[in-house]
C-alpha atoms as a PDB file:
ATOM      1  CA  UNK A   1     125.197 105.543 132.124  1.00  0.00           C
ATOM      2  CA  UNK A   2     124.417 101.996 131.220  1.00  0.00           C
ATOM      3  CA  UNK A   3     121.268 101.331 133.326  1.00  0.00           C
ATOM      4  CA  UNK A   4     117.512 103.114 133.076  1.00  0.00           C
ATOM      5  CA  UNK A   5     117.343 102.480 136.820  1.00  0.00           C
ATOM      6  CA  UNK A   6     120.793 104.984 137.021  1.00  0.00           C
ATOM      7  CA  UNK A   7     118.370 108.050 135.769  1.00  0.00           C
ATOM      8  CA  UNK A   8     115.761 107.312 138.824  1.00  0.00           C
ATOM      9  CA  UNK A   9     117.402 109.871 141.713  1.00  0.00           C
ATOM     10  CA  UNK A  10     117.612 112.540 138.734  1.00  0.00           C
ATOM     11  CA  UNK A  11     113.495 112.288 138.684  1.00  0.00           C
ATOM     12  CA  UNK A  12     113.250 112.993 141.810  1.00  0.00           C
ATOM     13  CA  UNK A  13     115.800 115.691 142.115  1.00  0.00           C
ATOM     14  CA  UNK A  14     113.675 117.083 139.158  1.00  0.00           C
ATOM     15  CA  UNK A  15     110.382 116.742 140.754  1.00  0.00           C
ATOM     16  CA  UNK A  16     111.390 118.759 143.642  1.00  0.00           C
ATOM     17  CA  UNK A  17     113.348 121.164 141.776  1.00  0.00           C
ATOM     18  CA  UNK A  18     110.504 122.105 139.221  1.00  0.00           C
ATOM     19  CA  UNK A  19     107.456 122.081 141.913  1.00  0.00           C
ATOM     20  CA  UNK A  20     104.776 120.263 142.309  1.00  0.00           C
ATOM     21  CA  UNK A  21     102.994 121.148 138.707  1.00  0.00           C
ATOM     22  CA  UNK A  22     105.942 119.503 136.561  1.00  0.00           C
ATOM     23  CA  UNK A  23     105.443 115.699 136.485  1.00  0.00           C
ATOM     24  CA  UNK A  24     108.504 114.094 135.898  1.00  0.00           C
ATOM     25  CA  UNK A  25     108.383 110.874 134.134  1.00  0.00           C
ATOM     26  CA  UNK A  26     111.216 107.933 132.991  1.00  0.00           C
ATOM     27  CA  UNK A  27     110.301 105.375 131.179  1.00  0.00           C
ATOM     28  CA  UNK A  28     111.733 102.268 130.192  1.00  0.00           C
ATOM     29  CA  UNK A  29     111.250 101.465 126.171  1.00  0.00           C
ATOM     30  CA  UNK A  30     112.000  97.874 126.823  1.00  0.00           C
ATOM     31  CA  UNK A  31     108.818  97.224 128.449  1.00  0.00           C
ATOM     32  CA  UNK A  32     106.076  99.369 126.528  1.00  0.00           C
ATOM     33  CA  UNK A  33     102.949  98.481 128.143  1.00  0.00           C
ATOM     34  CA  UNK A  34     104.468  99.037 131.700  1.00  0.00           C
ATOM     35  CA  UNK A  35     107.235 101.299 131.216  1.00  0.00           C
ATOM     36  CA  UNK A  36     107.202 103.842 134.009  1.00  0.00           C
ATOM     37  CA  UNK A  37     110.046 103.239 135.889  1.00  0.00           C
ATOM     38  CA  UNK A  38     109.746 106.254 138.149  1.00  0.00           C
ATOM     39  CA  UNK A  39     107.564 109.280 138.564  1.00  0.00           C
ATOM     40  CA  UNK A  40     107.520 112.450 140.409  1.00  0.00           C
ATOM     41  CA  UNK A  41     104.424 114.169 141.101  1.00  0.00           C
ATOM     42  CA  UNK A  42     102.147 111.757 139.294  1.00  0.00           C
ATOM     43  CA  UNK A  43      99.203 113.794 141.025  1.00  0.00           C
ATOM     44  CA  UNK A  44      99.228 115.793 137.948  1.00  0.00           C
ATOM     45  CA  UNK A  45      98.214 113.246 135.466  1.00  0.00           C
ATOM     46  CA  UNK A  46      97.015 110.498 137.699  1.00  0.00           C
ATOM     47  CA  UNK A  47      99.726 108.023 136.760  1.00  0.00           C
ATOM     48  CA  UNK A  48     102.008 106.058 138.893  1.00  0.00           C
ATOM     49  CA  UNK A  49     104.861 103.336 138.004  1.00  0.00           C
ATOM     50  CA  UNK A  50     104.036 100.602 136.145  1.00  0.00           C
ATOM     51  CA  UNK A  51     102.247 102.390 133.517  1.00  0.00           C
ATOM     52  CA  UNK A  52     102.329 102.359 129.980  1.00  0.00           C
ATOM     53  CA  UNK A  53     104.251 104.514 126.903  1.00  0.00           C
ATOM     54  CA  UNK A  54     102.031 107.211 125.884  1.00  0.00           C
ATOM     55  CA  UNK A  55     100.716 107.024 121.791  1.00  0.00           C
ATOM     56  CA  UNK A  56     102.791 109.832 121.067  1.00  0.00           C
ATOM     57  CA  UNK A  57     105.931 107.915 122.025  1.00  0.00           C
ATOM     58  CA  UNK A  58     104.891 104.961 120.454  1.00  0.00           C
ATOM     59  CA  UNK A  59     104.812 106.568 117.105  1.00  0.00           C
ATOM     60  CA  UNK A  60     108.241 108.693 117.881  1.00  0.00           C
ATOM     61  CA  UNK A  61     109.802 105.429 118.391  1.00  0.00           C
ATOM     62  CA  UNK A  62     107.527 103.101 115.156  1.00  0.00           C
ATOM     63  CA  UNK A  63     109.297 106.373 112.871  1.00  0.00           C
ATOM     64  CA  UNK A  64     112.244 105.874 114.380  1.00  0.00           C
ATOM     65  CA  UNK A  65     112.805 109.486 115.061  1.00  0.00           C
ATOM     66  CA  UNK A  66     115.449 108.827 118.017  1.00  0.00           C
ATOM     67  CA  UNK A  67     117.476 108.085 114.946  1.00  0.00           C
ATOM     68  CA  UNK A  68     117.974 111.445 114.010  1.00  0.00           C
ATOM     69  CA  UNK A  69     116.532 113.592 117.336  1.00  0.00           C
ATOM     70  CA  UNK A  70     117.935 113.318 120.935  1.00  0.00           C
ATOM     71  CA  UNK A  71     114.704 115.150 122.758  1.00  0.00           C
ATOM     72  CA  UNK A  72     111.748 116.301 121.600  1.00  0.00           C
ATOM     73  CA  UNK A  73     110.041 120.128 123.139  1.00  0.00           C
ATOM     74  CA  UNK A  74     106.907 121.822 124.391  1.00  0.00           C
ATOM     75  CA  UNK A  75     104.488 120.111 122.351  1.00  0.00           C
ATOM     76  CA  UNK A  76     100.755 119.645 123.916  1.00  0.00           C
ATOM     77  CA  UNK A  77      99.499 116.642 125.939  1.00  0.00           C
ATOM     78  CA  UNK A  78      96.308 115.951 128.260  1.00  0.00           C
ATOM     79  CA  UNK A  79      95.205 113.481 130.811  1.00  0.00           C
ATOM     80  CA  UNK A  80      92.369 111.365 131.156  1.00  0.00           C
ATOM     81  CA  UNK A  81      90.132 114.060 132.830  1.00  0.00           C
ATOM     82  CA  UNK A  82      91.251 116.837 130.033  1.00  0.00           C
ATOM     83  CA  UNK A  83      93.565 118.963 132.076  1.00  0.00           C
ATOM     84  CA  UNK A  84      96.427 120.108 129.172  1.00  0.00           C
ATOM     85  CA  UNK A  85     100.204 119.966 129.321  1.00  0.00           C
ATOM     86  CA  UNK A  86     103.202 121.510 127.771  1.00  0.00           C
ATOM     87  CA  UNK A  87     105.973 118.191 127.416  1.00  0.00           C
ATOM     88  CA  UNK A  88     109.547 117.629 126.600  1.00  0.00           C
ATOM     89  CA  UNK A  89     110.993 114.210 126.300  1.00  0.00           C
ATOM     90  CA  UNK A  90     114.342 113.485 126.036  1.00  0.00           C
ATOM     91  CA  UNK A  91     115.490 110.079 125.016  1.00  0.00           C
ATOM     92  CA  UNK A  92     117.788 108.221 126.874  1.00  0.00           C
ATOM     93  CA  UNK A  93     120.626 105.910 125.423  1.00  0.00           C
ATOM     94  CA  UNK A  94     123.300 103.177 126.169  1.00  0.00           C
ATOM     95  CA  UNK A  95     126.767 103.370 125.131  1.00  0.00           C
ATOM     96  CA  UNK A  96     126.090 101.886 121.718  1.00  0.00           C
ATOM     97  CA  UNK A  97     123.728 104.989 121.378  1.00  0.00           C
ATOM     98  CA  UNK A  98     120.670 102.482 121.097  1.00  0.00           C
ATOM     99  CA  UNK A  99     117.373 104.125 122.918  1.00  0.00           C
ATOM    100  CA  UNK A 100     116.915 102.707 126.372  1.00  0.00           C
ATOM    101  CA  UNK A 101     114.367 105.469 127.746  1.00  0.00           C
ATOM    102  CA  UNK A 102     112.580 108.233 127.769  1.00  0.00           C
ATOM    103  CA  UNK A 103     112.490 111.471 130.267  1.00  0.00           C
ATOM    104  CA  UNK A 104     109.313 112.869 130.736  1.00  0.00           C
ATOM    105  CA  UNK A 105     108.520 116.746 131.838  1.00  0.00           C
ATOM    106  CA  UNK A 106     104.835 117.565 131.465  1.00  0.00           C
ATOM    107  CA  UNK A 107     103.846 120.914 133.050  1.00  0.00           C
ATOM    108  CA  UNK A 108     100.437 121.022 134.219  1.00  0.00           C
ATOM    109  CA  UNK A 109      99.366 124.527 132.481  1.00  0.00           C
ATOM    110  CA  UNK A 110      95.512 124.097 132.724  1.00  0.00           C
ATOM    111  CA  UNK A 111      95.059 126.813 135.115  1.00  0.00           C
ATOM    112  CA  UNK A 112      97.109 129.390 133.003  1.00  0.00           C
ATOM    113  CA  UNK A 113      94.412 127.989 129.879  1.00  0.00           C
ATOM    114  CA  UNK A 114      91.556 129.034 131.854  1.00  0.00           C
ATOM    115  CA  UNK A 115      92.649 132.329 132.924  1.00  0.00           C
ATOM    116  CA  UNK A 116      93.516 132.954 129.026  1.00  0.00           C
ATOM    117  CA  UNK A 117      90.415 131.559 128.023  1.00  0.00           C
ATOM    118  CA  UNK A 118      88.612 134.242 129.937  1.00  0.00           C
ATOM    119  CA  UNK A 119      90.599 137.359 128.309  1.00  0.00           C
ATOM    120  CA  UNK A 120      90.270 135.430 124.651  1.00  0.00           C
ATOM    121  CA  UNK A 121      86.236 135.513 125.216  1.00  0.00           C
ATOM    122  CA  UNK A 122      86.852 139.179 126.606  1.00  0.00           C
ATOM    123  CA  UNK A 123      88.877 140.126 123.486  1.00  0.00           C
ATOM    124  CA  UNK A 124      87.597 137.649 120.735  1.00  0.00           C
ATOM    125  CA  UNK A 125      83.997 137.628 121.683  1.00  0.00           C
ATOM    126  CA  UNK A 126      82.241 135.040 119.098  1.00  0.00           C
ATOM    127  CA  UNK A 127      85.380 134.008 117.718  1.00  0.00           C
ATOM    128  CA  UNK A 128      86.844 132.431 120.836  1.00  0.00           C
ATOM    129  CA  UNK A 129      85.762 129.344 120.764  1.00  0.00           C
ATOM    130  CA  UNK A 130      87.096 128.179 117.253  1.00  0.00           C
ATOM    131  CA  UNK A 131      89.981 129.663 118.590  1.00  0.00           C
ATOM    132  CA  UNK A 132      90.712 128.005 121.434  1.00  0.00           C
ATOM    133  CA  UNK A 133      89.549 124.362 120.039  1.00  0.00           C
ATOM    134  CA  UNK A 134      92.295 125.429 117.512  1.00  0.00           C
ATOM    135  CA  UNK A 135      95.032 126.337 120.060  1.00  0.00           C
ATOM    136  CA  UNK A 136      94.159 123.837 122.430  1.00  0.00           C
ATOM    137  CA  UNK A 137      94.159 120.162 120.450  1.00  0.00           C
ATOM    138  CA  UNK A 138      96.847 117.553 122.265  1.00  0.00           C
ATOM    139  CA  UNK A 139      99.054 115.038 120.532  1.00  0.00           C
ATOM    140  CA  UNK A 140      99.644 112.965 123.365  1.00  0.00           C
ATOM    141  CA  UNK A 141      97.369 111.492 125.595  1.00  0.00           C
ATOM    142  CA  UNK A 142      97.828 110.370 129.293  1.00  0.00           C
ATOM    143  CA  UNK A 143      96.239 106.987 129.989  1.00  0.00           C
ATOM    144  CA  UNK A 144      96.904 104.847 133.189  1.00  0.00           C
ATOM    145  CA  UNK A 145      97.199 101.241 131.555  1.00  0.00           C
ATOM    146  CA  UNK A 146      98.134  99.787 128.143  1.00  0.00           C
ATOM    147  CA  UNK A 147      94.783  98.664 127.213  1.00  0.00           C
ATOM    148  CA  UNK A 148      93.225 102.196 127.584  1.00  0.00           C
ATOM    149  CA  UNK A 149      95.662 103.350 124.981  1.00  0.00           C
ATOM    150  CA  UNK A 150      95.282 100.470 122.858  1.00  0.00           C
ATOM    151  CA  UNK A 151      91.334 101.564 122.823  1.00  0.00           C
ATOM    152  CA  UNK A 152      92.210 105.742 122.327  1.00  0.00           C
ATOM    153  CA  UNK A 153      94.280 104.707 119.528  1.00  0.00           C
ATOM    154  CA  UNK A 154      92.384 102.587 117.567  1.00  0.00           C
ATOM    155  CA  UNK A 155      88.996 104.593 118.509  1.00  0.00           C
ATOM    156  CA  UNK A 156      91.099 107.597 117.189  1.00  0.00           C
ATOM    157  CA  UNK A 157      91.111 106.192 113.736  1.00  0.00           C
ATOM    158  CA  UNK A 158      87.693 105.281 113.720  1.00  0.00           C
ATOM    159  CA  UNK A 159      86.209 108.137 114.427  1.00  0.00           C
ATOM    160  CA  UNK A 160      85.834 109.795 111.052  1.00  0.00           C
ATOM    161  CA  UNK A 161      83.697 107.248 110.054  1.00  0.00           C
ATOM    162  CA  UNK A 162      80.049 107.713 110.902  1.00  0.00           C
ATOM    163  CA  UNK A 163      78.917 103.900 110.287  1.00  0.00           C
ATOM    164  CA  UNK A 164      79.690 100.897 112.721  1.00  0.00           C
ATOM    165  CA  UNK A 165      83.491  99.574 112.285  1.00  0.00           C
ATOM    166  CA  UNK A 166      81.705  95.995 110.960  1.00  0.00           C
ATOM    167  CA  UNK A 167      80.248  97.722 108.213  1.00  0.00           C
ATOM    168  CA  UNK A 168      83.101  99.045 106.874  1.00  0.00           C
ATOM    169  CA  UNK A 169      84.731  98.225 103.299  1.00  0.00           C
ATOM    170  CA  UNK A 170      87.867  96.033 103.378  1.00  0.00           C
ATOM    171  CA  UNK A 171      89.280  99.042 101.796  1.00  0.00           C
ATOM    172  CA  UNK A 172      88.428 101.432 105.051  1.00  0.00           C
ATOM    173  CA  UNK A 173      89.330  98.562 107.291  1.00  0.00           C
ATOM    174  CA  UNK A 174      93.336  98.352 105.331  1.00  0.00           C
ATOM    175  CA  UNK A 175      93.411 102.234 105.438  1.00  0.00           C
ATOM    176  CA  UNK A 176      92.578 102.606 109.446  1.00  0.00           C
ATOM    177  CA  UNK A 177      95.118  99.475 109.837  1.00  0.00           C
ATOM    178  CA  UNK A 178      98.031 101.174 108.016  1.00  0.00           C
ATOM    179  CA  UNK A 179      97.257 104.554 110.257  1.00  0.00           C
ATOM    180  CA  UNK A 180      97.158 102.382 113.297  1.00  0.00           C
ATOM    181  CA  UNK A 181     100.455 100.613 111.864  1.00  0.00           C
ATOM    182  CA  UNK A 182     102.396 104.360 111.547  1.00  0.00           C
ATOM    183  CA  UNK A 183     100.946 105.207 115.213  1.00  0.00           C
ATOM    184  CA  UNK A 184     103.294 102.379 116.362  1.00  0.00           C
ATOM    185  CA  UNK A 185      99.919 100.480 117.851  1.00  0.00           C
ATOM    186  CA  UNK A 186     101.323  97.139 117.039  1.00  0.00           C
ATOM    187  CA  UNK A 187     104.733  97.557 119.406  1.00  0.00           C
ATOM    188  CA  UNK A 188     102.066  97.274 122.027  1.00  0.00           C
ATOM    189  CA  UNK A 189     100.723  93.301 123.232  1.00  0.00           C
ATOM    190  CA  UNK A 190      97.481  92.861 122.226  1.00  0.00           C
ATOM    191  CA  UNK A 191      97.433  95.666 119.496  1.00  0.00           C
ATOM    192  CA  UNK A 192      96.481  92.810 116.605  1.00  0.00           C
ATOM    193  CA  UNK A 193      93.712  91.265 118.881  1.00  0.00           C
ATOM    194  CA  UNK A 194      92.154  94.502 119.555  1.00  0.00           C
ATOM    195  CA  UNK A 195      91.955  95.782 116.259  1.00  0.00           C
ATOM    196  CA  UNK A 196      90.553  92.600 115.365  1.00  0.00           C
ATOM    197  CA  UNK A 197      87.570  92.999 118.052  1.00  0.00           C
ATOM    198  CA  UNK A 198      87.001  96.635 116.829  1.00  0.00           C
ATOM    199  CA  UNK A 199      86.579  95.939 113.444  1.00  0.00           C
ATOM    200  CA  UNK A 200      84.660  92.624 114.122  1.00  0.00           C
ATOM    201  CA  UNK A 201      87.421  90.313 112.077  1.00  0.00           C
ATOM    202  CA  UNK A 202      90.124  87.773 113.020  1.00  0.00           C
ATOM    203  CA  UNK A 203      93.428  88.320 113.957  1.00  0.00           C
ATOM    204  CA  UNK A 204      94.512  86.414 110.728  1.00  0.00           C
ATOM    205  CA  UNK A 205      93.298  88.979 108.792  1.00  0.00           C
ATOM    206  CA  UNK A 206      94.900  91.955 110.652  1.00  0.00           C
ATOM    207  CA  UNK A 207      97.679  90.004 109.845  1.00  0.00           C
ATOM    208  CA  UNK A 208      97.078  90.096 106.126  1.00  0.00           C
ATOM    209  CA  UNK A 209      96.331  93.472 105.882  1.00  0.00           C
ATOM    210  CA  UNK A 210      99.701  93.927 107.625  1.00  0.00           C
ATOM    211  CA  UNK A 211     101.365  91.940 105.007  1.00  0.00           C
ATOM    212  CA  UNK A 212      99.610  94.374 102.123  1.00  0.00           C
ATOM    213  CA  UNK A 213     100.853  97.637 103.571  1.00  0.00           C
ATOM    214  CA  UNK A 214     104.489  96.715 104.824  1.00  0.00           C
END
């Protein structure tokens, strides 16, 4: 197959094969910030075509681990509300081998977390809430638009620090742009200009911190 659009019956066919809890999702990598091609079952994360590449994508793709890796398994995501997933992606190539998409399966498991939640505070007692925070932390977010994971991204890397993003050192302010730079935030439009508004400096200067840490 030559064409993302060939893979759109096979997300469907999955979708009704795997019930309604597996969201099925293909995405188009030529078109980051509205790269959902098709969906099945969006219900389950509240996303629908024309949405964008989630962060943990972006930063499979900015480490070019496609290169070396043809899917990726059962790691953790969550949507916008919190419900949890198990996901799989599988990347999707031409016949020059070059990444053209991504295929999606995110299993809505939240239900199954609560009922295990219930037995760890049973069996655990005081201990199960470290627990659980420990067994329960996502690496890929669900968000319904580019800008909204522009924002989780950068507000990611800003969180450790307990002052206001203005007041901190140029130092800080390189560090947080060469995290944001590995988390593949700048494959995204409007990456530069956002960091710039977060940390209250001009785009120019994004651009020279760029030019420090590449």
């Amino acid at each position: 197959m030559k064409s993302i659009t060939e893979y759109i019956p096979l997300v469907h066919f999955l979708g009704n094969a795997l019930g309604k809890q597996c969201e099925v999702v293909l995405h188009d990598v030529t078109n980051l910030e509205h790269s959902i091609v098709a969906i099945a079952n969006g219900h389950v994360s509240g996303r629908q075509v024309g949405g964008p590449l989630t962060d943990f994508t972006l930063k499979l793709l900015k480490n070019e681990v496609t290169k070396h890796e043809n899917w990726v398994v059962n790691y953790w995501s969550q949507s916008k509300t919190g419900r949890k997933f198990r996901s799989s992606s599988y990347f999707l190539r031409n016949a020059k081998g070059q990444v053209i998409g991504v295929l999606c399966l995110n299993y809505d498991i939240q239900n199954y977390l609560d009922i295990r939640d219930v037995l760890d505070k049973l069996v655990l007692g005081p201990l199960a809430v470290d627990f659980m925070e420990k067994q329960s932390r996502a690496c890929e977010n669900f968000n319904t638009d580019a800008q909204s994971v522009i924002d989780a991204m950068i507000m990611k890397r800003l969180a450790p620090y307990e002052i206001e993003a203005k007041r901190l050192s140029v130092g800080e302010r390189i560090k947080i742009t060469k995290q944001l730079n590995h988390d593949g935030l700048f494959l995204l439009k409007g990456g530069i200009s956002a960091l710039a508004r977060h940390l209250s400096v001009s785009e120019p200067t994004i651009y020279r911190y760029l030019q420090q840490i590449r």
